[in-house]
Protein backbone atom coordinates (compact mmCIF):
# COMPACT_ATOMS: atom_id res chain seq x y z
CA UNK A 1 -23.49 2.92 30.21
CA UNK A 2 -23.51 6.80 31.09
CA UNK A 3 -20.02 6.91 30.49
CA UNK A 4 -20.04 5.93 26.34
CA UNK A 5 -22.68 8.92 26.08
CA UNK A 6 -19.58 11.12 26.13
CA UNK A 7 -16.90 8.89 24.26
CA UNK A 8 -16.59 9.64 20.78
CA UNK A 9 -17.11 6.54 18.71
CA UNK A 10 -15.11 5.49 15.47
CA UNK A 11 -13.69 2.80 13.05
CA UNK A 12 -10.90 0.72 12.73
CA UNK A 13 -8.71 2.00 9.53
CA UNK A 14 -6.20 -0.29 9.27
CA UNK A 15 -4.93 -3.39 11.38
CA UNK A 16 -1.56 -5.19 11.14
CA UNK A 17 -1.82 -8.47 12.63
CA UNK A 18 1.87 -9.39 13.04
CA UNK A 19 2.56 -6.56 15.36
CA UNK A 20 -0.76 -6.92 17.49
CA UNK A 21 -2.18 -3.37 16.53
CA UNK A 22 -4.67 -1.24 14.75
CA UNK A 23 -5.45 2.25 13.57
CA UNK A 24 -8.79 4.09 14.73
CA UNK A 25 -9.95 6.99 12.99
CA UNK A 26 -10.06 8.91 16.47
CA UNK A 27 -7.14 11.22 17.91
CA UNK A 28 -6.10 13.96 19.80
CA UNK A 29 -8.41 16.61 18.21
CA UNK A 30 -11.38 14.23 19.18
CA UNK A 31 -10.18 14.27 23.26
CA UNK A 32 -8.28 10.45 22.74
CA UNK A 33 -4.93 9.85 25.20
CA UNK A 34 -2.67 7.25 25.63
CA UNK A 35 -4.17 4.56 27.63
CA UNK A 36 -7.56 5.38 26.63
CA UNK A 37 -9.35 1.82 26.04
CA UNK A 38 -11.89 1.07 23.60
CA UNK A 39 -14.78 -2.17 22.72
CA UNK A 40 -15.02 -3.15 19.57
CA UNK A 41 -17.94 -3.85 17.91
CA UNK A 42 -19.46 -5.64 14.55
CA UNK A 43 -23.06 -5.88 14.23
CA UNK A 44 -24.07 -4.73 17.78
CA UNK A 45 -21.88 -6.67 19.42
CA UNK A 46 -18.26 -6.42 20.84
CA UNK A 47 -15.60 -8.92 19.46
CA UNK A 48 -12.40 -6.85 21.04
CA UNK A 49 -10.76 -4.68 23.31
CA UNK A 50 -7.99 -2.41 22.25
CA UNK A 51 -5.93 0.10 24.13
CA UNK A 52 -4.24 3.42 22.83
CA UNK A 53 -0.61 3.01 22.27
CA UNK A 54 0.04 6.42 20.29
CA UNK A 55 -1.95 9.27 19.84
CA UNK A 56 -1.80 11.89 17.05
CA UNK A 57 -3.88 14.64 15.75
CA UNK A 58 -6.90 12.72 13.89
CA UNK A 59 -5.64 8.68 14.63
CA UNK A 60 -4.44 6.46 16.93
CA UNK A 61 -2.49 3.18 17.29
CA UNK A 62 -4.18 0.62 19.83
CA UNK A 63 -3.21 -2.60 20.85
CA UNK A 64 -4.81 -5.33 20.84
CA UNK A 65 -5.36 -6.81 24.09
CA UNK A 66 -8.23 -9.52 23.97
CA UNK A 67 -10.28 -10.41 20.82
CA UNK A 68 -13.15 -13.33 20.26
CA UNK A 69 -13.53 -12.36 16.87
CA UNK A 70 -10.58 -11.24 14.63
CA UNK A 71 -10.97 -7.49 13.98
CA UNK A 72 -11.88 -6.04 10.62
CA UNK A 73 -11.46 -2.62 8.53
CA UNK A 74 -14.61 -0.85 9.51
CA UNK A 75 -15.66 -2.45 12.85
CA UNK A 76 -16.87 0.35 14.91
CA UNK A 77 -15.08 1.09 18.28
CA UNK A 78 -15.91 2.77 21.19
């Protein structure tokens, strides 16, 4: 738990299903690097984990890589 005290947290902006990814309103300027990993969460609790595929300055692409419930625009990550 002491961990996610420091992590910045943030929402999904966009998600395209077909290539297994989404965009998080978190980048470079908020301390997030490639490989970085990240729960998602809808009302309290997590549905998905993604992982940081690109970085730039105020986003970031993550893959998917396991999901109970499909993600949605505005689930909040981190």
């Amino acid at each position: 738990m002491q961990e996610n005290a420091t992590r910045p947290t943030g929402k999904i902006l966009a998600i395209n299903k077909d290539a297994n990814f989404v965009i998080i309103d978190l980048g470079e300027d908020r301390g997030i690097n490639v490989g970085d990993t990240f729960q998602v969460y809808r009302e309290g609790e997590s549905i998905a984990t993604i992982g940081v595929i690109q970085a730039r300055k105020s986003i970031a692409a993550c893959e998917i890589k396991k999901e109970t419930t499909a993600i949605k625009v505005g689930d909040t990550i981190r």
